[in-house]
Protein backbone atom coordinates (compact mmCIF):
# COMPACT_ATOMS: atom_id res chain seq x y z
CA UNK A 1 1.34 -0.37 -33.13
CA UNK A 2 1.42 -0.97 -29.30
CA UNK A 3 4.35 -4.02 -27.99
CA UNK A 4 2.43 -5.69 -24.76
CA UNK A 5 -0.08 -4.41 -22.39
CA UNK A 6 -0.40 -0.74 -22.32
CA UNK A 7 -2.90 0.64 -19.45
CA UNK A 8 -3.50 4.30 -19.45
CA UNK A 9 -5.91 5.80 -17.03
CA UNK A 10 -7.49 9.43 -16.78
CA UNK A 11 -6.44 11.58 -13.53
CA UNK A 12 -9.72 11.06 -12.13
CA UNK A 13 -9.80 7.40 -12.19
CA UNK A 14 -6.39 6.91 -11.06
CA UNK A 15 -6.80 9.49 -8.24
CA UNK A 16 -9.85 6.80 -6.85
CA UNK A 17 -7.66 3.74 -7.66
CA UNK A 18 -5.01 5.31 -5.11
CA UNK A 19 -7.36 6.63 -2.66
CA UNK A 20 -9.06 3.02 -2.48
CA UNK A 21 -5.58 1.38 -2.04
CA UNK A 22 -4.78 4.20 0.60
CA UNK A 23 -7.54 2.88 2.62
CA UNK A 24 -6.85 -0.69 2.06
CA UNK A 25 -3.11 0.33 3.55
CA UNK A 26 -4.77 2.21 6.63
CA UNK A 27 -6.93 -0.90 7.12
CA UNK A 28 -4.02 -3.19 7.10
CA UNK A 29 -2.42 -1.26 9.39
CA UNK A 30 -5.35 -0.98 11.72
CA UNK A 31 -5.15 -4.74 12.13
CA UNK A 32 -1.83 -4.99 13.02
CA UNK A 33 -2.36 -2.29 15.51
CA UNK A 34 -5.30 -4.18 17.19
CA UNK A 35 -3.34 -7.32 17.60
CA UNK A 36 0.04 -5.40 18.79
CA UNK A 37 -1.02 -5.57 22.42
CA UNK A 38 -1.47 -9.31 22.12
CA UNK A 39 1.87 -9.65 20.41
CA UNK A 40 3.89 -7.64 22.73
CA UNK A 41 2.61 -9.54 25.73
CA UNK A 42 4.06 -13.25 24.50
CA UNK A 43 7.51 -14.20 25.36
CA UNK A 44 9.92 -14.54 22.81
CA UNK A 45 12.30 -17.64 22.88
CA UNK A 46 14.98 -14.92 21.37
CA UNK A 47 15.90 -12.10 23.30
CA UNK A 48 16.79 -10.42 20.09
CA UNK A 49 13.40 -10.07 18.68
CA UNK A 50 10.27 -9.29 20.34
CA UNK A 51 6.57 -10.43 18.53
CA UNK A 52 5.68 -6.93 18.25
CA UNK A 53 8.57 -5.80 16.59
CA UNK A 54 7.54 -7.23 13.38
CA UNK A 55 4.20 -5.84 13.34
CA UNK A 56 5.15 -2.27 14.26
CA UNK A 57 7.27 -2.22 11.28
CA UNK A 58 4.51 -4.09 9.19
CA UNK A 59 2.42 -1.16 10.67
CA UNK A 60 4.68 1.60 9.78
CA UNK A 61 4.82 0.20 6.55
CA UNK A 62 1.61 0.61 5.49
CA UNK A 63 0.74 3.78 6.82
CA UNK A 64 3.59 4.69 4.62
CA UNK A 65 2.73 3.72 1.47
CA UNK A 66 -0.91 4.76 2.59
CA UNK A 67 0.81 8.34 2.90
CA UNK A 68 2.46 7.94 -0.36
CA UNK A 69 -0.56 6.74 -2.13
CA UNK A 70 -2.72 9.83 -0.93
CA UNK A 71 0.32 12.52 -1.90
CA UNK A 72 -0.09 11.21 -5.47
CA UNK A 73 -3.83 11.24 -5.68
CA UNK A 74 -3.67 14.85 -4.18
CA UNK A 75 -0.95 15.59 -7.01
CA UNK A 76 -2.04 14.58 -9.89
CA UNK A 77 -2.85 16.84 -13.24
CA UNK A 78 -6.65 16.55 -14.01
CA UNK A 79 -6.41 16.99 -17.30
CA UNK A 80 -3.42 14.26 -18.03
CA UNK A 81 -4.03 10.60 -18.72
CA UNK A 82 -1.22 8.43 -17.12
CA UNK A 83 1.04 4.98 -19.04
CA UNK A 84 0.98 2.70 -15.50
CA UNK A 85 3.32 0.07 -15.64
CA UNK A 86 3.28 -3.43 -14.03
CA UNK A 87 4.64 -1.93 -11.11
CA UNK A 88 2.25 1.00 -10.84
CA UNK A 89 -0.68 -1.30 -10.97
CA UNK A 90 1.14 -3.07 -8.05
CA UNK A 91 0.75 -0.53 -5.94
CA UNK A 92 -2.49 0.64 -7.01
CA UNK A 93 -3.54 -3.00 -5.61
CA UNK A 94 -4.44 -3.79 -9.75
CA UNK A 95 -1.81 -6.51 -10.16
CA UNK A 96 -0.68 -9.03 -8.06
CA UNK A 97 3.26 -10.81 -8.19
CA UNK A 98 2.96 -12.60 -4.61
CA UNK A 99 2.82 -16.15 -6.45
């Protein structure tokens, strides 16, 4: 008998599940790059923190995890099918806890 929600996926579609979410990342990021020249130009009423700031690490962020999400599609065993967790179909973009 299985307890809860058990999602297994083959290497293939898992591998397109990351690669989709890798773009989605690079897209995101893409964005934020577009409006960083807009952001940097305003004045901040706090000389600690500049607009821009934010989205360059927002930026950075995503590329990241649209780094990390490729490595794993590029890694995984073919002939393996993968237990994902809640948190693994998080990141594949599957779930969603924002609420």
């Amino acid at each position: 008998m299985i307890e809860g929600l058990q999602v297994t996926l083959g290497a293939e579609e898992l591998k397109v599940l990351c690669r989709k979410q890798a773009e989605a990342h690079a897209a995101r990021a893409k964005q934020y790059e577009e409006s960083l020249s807009t952001l940097e130009s305003l004045d901040s009423p706090h000389k600690s923190s500049r607009p821009g700031d934010e989205a360059k690490e927002t930026i950075a962020r995503h590329l990241h995890q649209a780094a990390e999400l490729e490595f794993i599609a590029d890694h995984l065993d073919a002939k393996e099918t993968y237990l994902l967790s809640d948190s693994d179909l998080r990141k594949l973009g599957v779930a969603y806890r924002g609420y």
